[in-house]
N, C-alpha and C. Protein backbone atom coordinates (compact mmCIF):
# COMPACT_ATOMS: atom_id res chain seq x y z
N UNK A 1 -2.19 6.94 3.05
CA UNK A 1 -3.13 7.11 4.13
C UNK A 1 -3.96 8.38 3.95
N UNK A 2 -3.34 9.50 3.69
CA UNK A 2 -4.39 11.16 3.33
C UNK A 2 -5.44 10.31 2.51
N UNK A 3 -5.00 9.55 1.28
CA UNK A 3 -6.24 9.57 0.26
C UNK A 3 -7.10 8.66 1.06
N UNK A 4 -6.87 8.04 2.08
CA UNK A 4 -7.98 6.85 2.23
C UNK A 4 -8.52 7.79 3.44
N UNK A 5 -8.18 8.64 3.89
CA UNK A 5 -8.61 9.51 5.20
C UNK A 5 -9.91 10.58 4.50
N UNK A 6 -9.92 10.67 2.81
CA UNK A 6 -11.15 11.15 2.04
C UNK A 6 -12.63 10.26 2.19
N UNK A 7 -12.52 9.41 2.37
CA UNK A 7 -13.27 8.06 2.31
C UNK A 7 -13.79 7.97 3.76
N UNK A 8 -15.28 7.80 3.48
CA UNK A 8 -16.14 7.54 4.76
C UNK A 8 -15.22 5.64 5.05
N UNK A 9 -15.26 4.91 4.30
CA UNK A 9 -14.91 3.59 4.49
C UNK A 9 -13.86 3.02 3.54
N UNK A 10 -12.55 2.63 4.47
CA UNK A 10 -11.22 2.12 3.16
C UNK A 10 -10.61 0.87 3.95
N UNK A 11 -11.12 0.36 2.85
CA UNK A 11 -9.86 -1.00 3.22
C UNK A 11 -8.62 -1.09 2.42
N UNK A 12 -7.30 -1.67 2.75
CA UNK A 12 -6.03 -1.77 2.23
C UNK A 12 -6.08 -3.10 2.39
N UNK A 13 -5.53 -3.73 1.23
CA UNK A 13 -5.30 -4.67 1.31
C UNK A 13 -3.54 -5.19 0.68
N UNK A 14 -3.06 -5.78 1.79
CA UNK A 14 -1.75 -5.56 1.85
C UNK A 14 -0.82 -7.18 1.29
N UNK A 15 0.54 -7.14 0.43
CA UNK A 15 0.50 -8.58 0.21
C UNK A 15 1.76 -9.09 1.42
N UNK A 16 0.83 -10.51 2.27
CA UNK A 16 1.76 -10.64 3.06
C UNK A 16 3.08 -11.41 3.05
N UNK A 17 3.60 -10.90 4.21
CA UNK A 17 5.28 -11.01 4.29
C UNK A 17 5.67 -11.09 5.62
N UNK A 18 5.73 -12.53 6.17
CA UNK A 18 5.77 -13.04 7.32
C UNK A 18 6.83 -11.98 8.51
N UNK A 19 7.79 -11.81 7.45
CA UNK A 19 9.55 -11.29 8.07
C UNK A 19 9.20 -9.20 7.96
N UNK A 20 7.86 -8.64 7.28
CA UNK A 20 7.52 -7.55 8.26
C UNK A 20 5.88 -7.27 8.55
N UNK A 21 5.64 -8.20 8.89
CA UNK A 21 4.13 -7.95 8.67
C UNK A 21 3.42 -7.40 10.06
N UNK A 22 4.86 -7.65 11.45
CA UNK A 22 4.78 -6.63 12.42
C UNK A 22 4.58 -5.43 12.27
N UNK A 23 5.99 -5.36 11.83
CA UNK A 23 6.25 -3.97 11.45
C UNK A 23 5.39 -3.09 10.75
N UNK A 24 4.93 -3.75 9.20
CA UNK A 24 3.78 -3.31 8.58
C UNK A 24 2.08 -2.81 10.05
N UNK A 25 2.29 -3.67 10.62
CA UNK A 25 0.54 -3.58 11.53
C UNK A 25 1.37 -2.41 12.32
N UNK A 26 2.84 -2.59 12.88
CA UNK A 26 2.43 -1.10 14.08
C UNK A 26 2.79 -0.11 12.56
N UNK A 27 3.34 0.17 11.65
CA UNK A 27 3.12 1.33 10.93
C UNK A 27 1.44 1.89 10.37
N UNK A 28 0.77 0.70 9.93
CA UNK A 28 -0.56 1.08 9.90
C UNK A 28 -1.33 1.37 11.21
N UNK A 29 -1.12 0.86 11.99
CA UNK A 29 -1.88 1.27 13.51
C UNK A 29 -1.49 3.25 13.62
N UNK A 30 -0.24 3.20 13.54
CA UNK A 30 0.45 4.47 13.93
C UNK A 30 -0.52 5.91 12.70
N UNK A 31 -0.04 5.22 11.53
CA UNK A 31 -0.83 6.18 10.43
C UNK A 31 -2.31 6.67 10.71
N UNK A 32 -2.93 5.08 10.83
CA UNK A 32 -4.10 5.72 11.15
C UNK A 32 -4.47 6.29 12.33
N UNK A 33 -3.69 6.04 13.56
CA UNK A 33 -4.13 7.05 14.40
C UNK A 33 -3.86 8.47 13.84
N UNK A 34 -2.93 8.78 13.11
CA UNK A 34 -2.57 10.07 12.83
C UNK A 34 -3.45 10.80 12.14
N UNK A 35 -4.00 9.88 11.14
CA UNK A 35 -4.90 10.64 10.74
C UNK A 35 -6.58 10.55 10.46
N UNK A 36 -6.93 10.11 11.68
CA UNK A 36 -7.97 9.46 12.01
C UNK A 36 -9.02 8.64 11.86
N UNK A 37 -8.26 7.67 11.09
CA UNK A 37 -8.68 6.57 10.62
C UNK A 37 -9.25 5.22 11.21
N UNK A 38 -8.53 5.00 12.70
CA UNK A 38 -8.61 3.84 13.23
C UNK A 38 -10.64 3.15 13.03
N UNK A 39 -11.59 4.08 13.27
CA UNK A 39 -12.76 3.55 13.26
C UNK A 39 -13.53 3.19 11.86
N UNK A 40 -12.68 3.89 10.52
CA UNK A 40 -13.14 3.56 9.37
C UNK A 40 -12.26 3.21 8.73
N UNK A 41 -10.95 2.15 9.01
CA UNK A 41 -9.86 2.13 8.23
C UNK A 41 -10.29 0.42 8.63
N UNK A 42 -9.90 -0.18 7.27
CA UNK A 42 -9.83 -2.26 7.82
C UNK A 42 -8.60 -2.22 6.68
N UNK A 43 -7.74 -3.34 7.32
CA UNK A 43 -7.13 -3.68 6.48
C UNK A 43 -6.55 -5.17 6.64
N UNK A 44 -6.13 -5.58 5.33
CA UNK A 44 -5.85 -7.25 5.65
C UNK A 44 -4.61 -7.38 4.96
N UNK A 45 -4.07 -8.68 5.37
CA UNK A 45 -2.68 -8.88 4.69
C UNK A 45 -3.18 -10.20 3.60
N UNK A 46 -2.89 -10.63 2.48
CA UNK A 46 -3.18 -11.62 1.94
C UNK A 46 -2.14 -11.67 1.10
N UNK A 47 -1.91 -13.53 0.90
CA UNK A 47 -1.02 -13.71 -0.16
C UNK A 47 -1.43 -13.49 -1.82
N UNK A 48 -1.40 -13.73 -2.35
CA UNK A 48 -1.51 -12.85 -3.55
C UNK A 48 -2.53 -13.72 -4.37
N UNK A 49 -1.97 -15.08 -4.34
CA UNK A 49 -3.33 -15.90 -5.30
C UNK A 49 -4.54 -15.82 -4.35
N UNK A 50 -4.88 -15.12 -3.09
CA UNK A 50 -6.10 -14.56 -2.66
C UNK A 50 -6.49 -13.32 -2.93
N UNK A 51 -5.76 -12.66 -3.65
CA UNK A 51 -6.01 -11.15 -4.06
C UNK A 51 -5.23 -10.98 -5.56
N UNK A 52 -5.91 -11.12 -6.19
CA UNK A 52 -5.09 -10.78 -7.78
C UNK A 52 -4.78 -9.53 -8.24
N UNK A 53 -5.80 -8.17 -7.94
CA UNK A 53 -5.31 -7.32 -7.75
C UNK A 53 -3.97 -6.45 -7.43
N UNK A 54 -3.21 -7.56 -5.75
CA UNK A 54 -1.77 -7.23 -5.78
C UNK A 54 -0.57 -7.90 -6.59
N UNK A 55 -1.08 -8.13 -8.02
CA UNK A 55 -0.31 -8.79 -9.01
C UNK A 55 -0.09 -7.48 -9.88
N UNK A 56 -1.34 -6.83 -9.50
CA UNK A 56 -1.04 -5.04 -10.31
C UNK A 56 -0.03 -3.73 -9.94
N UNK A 57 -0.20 -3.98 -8.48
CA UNK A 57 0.58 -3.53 -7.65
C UNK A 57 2.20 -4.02 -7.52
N UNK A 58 2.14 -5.10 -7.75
CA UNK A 58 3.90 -5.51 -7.77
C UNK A 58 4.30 -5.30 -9.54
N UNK A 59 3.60 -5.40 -10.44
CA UNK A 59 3.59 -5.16 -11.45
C UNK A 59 4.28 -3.69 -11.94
N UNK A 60 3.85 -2.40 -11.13
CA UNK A 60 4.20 -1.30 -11.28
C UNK A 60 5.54 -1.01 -10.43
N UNK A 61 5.42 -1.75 -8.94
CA UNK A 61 6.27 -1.37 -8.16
C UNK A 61 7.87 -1.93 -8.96
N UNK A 62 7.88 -3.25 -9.45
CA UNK A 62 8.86 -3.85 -10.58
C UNK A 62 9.35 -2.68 -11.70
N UNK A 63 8.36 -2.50 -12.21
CA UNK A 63 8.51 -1.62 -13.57
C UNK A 63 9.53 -0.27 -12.68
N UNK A 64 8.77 0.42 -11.87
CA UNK A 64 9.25 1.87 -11.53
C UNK A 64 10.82 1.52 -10.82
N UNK A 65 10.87 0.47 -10.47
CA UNK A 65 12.60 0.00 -9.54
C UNK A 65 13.09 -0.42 -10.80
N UNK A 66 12.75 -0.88 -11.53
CA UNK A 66 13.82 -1.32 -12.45
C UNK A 66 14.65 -0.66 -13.06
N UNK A 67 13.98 0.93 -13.32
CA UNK A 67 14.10 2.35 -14.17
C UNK A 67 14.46 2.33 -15.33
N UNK A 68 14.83 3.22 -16.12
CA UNK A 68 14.94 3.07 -17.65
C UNK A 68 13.66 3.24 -18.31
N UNK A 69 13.29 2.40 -19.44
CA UNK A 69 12.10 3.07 -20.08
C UNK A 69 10.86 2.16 -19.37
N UNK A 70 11.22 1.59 -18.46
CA UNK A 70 10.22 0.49 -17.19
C UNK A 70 9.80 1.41 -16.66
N UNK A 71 10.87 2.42 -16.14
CA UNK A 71 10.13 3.31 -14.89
C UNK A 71 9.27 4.05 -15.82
N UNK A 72 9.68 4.77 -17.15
CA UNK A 72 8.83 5.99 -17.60
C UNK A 72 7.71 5.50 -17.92
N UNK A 73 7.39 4.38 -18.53
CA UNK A 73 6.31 3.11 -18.55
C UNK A 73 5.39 3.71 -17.79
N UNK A 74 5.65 3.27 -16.18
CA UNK A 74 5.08 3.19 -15.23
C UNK A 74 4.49 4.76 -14.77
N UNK A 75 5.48 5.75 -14.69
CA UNK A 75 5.08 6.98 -14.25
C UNK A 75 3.97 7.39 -14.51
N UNK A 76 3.31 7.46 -15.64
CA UNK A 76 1.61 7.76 -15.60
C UNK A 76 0.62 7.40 -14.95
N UNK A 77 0.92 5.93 -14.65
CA UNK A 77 0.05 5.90 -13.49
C UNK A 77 0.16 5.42 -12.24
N UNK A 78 1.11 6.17 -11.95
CA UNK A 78 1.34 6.30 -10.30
C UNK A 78 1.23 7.78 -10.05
N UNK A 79 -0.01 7.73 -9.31
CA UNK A 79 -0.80 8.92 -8.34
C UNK A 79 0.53 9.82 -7.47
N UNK A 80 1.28 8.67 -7.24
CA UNK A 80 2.11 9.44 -5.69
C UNK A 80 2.78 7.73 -4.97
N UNK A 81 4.11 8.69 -4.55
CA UNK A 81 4.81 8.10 -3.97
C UNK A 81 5.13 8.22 -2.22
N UNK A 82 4.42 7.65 -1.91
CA UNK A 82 4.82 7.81 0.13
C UNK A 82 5.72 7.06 0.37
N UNK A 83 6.76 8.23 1.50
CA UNK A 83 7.55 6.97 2.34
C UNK A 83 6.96 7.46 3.29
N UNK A 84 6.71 6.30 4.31
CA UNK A 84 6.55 6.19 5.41
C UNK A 84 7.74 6.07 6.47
N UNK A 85 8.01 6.54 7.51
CA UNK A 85 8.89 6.72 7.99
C UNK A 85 8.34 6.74 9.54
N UNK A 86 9.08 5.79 10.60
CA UNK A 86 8.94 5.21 11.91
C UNK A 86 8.82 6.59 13.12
């Protein structure tokens, strides 16, 4: 959320998941109020053969959980790791 709070305009685009996709909307609602995002923040949930992109994203998130020479793989290009927390 900080890096997209740089940005006059950010969309997230998120891959969905019926069982938290509540949860996911009040944690993004909450973030961006925090950091004042709500009027330039959009974001959508999509399944994945509508967004190919989050095939890149599970791609790394795989590699870095798996650990071993997957994770060190991966470590270059991951910017940063957030937990978000309720």
């Amino acid at each position: 959320m900080a890096r997209a709070a740089q940005h006059v305009r950010a969309k997230i685009v998120i891959e969905r998941d019926a069982s938290v996709e509540k949860a996911d909307r009040q944690t993004l609602f909450r973030e961006a109020s925090r950091y004042g995002l709500r009027d330039t923040l959009s974001y959508s949930f999509e399944a994945p053969h509508q967004e190919p992109l989050l095939w890149i994203a599970d791609a790394i998130a795989w590699s870095y959980t798996k650990g071993g020479d997957w994770k060190r793989r991966s470590e270059p290009i991951i910017a940063g790791i957030t937990n978000l927390t309720p």
